[in-house]
N, C-alpha and C. Protein backbone atom coordinates (compact mmCIF):
# COMPACT_ATOMS: atom_id res chain seq x y z
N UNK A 1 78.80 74.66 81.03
CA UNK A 1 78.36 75.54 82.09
C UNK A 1 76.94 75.99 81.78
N UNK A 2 76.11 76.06 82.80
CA UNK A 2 74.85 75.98 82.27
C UNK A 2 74.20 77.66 83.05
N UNK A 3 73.71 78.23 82.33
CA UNK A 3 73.18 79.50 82.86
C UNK A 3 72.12 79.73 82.98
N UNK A 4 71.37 80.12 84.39
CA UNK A 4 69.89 80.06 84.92
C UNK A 4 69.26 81.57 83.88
N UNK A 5 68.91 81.74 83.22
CA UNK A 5 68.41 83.31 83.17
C UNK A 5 67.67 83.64 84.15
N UNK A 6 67.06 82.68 84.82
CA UNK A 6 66.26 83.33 86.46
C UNK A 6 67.57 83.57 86.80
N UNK A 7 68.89 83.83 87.25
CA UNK A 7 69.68 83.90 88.24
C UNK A 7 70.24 85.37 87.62
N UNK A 8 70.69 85.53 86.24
CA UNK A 8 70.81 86.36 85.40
C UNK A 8 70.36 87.64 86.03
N UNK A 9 69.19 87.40 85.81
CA UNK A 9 67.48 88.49 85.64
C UNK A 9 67.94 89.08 86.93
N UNK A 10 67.73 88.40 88.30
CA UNK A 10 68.23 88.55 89.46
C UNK A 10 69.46 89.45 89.76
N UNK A 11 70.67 88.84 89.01
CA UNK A 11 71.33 89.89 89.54
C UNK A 11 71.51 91.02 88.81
N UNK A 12 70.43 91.04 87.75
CA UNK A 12 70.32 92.63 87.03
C UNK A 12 69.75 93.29 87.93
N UNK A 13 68.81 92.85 88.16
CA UNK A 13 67.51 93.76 88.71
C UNK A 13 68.43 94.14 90.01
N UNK A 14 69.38 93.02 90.88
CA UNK A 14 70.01 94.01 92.24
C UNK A 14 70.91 94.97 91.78
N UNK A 15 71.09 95.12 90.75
CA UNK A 15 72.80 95.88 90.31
C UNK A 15 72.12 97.34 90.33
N UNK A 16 70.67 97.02 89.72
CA UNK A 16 69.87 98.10 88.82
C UNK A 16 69.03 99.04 90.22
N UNK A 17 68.84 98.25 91.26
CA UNK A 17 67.78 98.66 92.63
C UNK A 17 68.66 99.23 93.47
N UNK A 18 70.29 98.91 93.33
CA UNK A 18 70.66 99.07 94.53
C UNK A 18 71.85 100.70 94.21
N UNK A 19 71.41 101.41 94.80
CA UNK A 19 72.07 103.02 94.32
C UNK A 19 73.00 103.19 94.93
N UNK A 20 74.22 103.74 94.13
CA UNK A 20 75.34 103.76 94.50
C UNK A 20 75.37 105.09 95.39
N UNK A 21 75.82 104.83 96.72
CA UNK A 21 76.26 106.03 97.89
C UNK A 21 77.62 106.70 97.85
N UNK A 22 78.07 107.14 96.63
CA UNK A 22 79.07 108.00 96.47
C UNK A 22 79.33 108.63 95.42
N UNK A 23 80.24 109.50 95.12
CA UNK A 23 80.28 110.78 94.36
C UNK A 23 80.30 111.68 94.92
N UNK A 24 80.62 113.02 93.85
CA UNK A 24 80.53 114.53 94.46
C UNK A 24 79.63 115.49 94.43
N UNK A 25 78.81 115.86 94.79
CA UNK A 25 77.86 116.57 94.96
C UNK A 25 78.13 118.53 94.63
N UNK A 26 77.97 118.70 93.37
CA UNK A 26 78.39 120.22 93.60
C UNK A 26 78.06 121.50 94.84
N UNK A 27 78.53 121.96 95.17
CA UNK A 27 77.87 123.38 95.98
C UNK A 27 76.20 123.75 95.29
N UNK A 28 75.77 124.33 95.80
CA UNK A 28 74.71 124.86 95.46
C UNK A 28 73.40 124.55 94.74
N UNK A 29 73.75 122.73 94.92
CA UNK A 29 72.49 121.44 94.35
C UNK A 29 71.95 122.09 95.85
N UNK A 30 70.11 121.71 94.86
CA UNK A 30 68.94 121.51 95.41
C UNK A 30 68.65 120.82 96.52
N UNK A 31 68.32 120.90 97.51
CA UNK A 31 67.95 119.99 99.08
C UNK A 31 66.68 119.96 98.83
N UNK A 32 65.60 118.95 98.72
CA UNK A 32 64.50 119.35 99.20
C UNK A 32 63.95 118.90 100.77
N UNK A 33 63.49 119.14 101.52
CA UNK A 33 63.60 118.91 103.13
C UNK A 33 62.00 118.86 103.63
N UNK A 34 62.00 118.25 104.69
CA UNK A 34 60.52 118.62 105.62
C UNK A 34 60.68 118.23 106.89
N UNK A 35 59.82 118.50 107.77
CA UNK A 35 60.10 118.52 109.10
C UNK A 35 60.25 117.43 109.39
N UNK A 36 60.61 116.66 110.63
CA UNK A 36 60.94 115.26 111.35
C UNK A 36 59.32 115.81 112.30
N UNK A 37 58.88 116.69 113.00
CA UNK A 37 58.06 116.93 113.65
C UNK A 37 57.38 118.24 113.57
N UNK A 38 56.27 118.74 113.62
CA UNK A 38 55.21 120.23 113.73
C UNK A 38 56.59 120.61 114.70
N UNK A 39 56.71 122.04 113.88
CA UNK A 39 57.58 123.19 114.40
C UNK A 39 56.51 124.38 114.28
N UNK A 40 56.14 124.82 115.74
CA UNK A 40 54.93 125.70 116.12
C UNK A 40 55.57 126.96 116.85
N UNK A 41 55.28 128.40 116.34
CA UNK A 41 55.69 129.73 117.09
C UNK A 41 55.21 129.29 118.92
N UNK A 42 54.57 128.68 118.79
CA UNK A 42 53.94 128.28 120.19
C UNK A 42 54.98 127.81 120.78
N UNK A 43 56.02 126.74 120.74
CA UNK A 43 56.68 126.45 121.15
C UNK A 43 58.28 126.79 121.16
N UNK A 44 58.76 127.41 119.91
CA UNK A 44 59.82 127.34 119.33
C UNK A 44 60.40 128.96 119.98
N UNK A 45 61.85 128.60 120.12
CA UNK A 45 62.16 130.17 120.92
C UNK A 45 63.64 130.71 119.98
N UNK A 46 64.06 131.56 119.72
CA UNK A 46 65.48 131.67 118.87
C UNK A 46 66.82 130.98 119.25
N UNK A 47 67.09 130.39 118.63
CA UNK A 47 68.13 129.39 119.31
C UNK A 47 68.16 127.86 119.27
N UNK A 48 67.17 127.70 118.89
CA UNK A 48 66.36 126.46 119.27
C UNK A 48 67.02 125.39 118.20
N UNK A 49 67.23 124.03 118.30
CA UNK A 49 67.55 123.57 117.05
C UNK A 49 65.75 122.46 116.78
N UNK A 50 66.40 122.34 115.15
CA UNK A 50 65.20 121.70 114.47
C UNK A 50 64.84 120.65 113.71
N UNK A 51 64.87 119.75 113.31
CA UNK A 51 64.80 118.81 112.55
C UNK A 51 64.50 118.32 111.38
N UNK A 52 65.09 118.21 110.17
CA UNK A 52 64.21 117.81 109.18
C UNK A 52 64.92 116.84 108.27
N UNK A 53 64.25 116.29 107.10
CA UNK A 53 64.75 115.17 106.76
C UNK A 53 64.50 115.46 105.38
N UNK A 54 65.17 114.52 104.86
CA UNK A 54 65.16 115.04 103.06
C UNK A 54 64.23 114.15 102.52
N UNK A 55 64.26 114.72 101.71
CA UNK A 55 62.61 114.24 101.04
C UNK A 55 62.76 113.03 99.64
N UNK A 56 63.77 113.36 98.93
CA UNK A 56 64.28 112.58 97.45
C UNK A 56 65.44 112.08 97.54
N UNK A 57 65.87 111.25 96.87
CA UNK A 57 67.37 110.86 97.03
C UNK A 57 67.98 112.47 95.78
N UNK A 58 68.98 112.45 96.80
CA UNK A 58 69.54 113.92 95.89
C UNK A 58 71.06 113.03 94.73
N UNK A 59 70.47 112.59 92.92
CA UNK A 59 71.48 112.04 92.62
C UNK A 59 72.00 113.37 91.62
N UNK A 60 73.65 112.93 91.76
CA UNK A 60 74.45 113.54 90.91
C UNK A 60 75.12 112.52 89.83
N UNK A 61 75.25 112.76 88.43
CA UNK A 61 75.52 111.86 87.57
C UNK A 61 75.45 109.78 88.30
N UNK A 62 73.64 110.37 87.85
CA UNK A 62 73.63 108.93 87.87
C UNK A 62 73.88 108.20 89.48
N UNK A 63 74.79 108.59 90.59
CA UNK A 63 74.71 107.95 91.62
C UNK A 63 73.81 108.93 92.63
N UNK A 64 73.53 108.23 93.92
CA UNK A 64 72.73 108.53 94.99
C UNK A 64 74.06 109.25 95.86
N UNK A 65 73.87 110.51 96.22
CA UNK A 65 75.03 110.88 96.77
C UNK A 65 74.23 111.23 98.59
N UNK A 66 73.24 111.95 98.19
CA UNK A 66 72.19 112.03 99.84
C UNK A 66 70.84 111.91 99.69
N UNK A 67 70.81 110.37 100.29
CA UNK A 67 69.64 109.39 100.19
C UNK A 67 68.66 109.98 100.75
N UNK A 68 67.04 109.95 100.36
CA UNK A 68 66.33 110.34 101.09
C UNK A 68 65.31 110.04 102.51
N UNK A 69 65.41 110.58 103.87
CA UNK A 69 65.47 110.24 104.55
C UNK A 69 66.72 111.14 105.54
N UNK A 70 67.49 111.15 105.03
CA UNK A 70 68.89 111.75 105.57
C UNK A 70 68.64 113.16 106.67
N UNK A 71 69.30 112.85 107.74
CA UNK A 71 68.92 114.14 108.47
C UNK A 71 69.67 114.97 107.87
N UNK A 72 68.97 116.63 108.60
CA UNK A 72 69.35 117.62 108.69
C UNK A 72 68.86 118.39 109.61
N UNK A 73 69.86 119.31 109.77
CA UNK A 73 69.66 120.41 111.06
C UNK A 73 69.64 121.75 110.43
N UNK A 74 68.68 122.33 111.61
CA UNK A 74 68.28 123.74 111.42
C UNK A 74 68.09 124.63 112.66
N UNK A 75 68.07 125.85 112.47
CA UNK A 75 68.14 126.45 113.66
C UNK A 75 67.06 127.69 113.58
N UNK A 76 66.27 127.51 114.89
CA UNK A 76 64.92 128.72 114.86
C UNK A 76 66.09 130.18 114.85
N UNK A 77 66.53 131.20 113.87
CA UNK A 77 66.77 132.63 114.22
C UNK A 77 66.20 133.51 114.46
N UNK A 78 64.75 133.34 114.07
CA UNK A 78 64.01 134.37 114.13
C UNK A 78 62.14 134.35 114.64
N UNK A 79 61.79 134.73 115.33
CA UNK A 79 60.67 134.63 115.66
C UNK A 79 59.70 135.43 116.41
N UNK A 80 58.97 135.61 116.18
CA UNK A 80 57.88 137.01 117.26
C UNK A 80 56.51 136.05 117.46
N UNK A 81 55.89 136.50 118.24
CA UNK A 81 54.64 136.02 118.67
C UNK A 81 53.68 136.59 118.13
N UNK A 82 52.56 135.85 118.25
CA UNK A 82 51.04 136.64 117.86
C UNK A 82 51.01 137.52 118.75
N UNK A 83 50.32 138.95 118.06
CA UNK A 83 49.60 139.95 118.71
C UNK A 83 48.43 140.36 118.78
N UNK A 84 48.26 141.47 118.97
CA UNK A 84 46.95 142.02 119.04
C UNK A 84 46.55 142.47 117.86
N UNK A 85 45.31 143.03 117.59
CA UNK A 85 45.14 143.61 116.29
C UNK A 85 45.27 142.76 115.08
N UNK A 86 44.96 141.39 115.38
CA UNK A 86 44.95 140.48 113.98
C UNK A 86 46.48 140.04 113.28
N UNK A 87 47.76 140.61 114.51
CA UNK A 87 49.07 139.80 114.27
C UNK A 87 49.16 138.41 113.87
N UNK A 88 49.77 137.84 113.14
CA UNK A 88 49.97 136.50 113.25
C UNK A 88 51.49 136.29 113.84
N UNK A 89 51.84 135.18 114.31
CA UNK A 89 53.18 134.95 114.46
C UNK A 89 53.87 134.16 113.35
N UNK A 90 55.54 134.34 113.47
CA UNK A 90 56.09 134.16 112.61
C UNK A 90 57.26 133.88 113.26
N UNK A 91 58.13 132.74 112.07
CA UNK A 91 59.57 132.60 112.76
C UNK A 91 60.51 132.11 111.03
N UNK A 92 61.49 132.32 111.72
CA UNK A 92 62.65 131.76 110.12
C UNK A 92 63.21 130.36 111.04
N UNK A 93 63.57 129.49 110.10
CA UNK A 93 64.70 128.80 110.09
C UNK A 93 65.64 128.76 109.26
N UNK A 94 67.04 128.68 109.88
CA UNK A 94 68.22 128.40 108.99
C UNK A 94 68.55 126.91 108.81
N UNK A 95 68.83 126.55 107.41
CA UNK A 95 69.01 125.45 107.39
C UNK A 95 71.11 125.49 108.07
N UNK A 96 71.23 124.43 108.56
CA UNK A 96 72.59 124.29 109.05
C UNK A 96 73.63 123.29 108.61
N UNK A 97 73.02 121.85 108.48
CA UNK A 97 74.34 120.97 107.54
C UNK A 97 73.19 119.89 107.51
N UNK A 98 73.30 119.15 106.80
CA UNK A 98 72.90 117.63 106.63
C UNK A 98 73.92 116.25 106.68
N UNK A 99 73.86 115.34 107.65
CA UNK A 99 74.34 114.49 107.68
C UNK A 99 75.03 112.86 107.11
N UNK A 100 76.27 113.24 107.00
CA UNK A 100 76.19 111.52 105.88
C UNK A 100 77.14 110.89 106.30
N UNK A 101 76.95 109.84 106.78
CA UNK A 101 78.49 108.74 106.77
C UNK A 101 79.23 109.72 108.28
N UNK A 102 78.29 109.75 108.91
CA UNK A 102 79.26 110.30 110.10
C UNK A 102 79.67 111.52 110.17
N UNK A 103 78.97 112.90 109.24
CA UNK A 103 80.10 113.83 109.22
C UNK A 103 78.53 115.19 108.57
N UNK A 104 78.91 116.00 109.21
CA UNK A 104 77.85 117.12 108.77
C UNK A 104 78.31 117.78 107.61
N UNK A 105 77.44 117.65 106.90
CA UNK A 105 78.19 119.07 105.31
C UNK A 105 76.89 120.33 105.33
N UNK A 106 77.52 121.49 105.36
CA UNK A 106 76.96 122.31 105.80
C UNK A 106 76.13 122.72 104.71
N UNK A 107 75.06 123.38 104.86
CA UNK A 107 74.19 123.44 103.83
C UNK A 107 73.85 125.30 103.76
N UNK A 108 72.88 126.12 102.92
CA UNK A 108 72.74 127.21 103.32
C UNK A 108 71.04 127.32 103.30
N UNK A 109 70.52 128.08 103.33
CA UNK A 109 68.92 128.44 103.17
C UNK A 109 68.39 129.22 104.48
N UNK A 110 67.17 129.39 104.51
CA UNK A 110 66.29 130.11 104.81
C UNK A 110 64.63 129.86 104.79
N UNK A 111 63.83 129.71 106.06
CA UNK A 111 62.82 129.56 105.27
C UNK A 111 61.97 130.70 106.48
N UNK A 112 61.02 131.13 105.85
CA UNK A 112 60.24 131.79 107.06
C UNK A 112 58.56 131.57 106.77
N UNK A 113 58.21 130.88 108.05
CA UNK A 113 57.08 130.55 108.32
C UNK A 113 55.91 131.28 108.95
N UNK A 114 55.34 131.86 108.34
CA UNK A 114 54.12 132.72 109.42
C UNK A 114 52.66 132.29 109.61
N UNK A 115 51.93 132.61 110.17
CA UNK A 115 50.48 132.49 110.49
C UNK A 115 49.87 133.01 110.04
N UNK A 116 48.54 132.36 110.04
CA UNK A 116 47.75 133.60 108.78
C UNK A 116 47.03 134.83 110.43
N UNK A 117 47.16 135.68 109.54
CA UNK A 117 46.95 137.37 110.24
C UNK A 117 44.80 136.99 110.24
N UNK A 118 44.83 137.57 111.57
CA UNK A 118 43.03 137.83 111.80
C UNK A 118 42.56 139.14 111.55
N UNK A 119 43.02 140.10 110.67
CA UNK A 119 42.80 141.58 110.84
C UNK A 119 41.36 141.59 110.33
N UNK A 120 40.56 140.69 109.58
CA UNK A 120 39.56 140.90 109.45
C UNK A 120 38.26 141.30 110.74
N UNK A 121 38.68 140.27 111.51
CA UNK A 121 38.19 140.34 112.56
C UNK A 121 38.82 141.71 113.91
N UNK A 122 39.60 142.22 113.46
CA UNK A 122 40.53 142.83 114.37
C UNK A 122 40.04 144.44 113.75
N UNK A 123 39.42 144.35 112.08
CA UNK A 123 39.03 145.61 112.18
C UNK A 123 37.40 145.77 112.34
N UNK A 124 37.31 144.77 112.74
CA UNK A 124 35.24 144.56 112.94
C UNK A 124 35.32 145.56 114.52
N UNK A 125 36.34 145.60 115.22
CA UNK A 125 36.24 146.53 116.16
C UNK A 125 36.63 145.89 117.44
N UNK A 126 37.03 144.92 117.36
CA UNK A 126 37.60 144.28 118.96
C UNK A 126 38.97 144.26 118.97
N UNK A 127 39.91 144.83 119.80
CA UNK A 127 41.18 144.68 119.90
C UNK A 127 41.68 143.70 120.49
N UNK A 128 40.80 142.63 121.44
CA UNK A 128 41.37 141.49 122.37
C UNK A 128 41.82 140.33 120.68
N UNK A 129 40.72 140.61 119.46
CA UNK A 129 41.55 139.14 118.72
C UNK A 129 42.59 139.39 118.03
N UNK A 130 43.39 137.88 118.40
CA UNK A 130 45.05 138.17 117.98
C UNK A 130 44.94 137.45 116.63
N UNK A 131 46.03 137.06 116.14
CA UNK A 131 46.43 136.37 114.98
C UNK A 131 46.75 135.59 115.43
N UNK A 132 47.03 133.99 114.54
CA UNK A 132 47.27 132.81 114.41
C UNK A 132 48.77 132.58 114.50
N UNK A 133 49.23 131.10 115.23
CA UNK A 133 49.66 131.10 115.85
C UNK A 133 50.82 130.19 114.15
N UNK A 134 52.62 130.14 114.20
CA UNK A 134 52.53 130.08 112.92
C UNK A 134 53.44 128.44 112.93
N UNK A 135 52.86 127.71 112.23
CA UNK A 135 53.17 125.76 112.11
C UNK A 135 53.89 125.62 110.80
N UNK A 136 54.51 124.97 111.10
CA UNK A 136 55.07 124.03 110.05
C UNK A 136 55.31 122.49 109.98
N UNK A 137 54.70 121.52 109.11
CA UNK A 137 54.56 120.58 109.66
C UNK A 137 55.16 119.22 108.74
N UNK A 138 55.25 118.17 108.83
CA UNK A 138 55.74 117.36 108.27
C UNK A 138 54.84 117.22 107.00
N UNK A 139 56.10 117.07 105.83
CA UNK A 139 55.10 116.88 104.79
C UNK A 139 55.59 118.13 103.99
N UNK A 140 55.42 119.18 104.64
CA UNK A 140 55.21 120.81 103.77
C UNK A 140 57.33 120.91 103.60
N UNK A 141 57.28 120.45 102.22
CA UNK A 141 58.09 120.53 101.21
C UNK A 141 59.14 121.96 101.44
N UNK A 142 60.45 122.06 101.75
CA UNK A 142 60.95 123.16 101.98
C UNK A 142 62.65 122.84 101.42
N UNK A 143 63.09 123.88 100.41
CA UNK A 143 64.31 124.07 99.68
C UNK A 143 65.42 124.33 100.67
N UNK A 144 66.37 124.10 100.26
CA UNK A 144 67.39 124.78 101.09
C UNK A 144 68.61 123.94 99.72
N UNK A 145 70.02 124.30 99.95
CA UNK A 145 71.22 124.09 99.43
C UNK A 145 72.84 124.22 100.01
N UNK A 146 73.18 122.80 99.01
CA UNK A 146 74.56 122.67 99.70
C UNK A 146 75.41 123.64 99.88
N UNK A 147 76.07 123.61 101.01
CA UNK A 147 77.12 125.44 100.77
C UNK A 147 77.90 124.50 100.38
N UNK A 148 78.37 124.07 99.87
CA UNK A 148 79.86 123.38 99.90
C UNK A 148 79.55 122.23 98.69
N UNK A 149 81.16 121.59 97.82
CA UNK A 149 80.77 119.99 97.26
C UNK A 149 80.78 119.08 98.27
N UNK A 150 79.94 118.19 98.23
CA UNK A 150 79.97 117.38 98.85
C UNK A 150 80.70 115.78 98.64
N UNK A 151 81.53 115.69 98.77
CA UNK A 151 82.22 114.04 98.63
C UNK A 151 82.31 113.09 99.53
N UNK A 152 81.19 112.09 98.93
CA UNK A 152 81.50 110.38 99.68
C UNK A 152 81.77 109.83 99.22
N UNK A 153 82.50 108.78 99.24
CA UNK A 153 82.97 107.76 99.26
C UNK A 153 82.61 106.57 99.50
């Protein structure tokens, strides 16, 4: 019987590339997340749902349990508008579950996003300038965590 070590090599390297999608995920592991799209006080109203996607593959001993890429949902709770007097606007999101294999596992967090405040300009003596309006955008890195273990299979 004759053995290629090219064929060998090969199926190391797939055994070694290809990450196993199951295991249990404790409660209260790390999410790291970012937006699917700019989430702007401009647009966003309480209630609203939100989008974001995970950023790393999240592994627990050694396997890939939530690949990165993986949605998740969030929900605008909180938000006010720019005002007068160098206000900025501001809003929270709750993180809500992240998705795997068909099935939401609920997650917990918090994040709150604001605008930067114009009071500099607001105490030069004009009351018409407001504060900035408050973004969050793809890319900008945001925590959140599993409420729950998570098990796939």
């Amino acid at each position: 019987m004759k053995i290629h070590i090219a064929s060998v090599m090969a199926m190391v390297a797939m055994s070694l590339s290809a990450p196993a999608y199951a295991g249990t995920l404790p409660a209260n592991t790390l999410v790291v997340v970012t937006p699917t799209a700019e989430i702007t006080s401009k647009v966003v109203r309480e209630g609203d749902a939100v989008a974001f996607q995970v950023v790393n593959d999240v592994v627990e001993n050694g396997a890939v349990i939530v690949p990165r890429g993986t949605p998740v949902k969030g929900t605008v709770t909180w938000r006010t508008g720019k005002g007068i007097v160098g206000k900025s606007a501001k809003f929270e999101v709750t993180f809500n579950s992240v998705s795997l294999k068909g099935r939401d596992w609920p997650l917990k967090g918090t994040i709150r996003q604001e605008g930067r405040g114009n009071t500099a300009g607001a105490l030069l003596g004009s009351m018409i300038i407001t504060g900035r309006s408050a973004i969050m955008t793809p890319g900008q890195l945001v925590n959140c965590f599993t409420a729950q273990d998570i098990v796939v299979e």
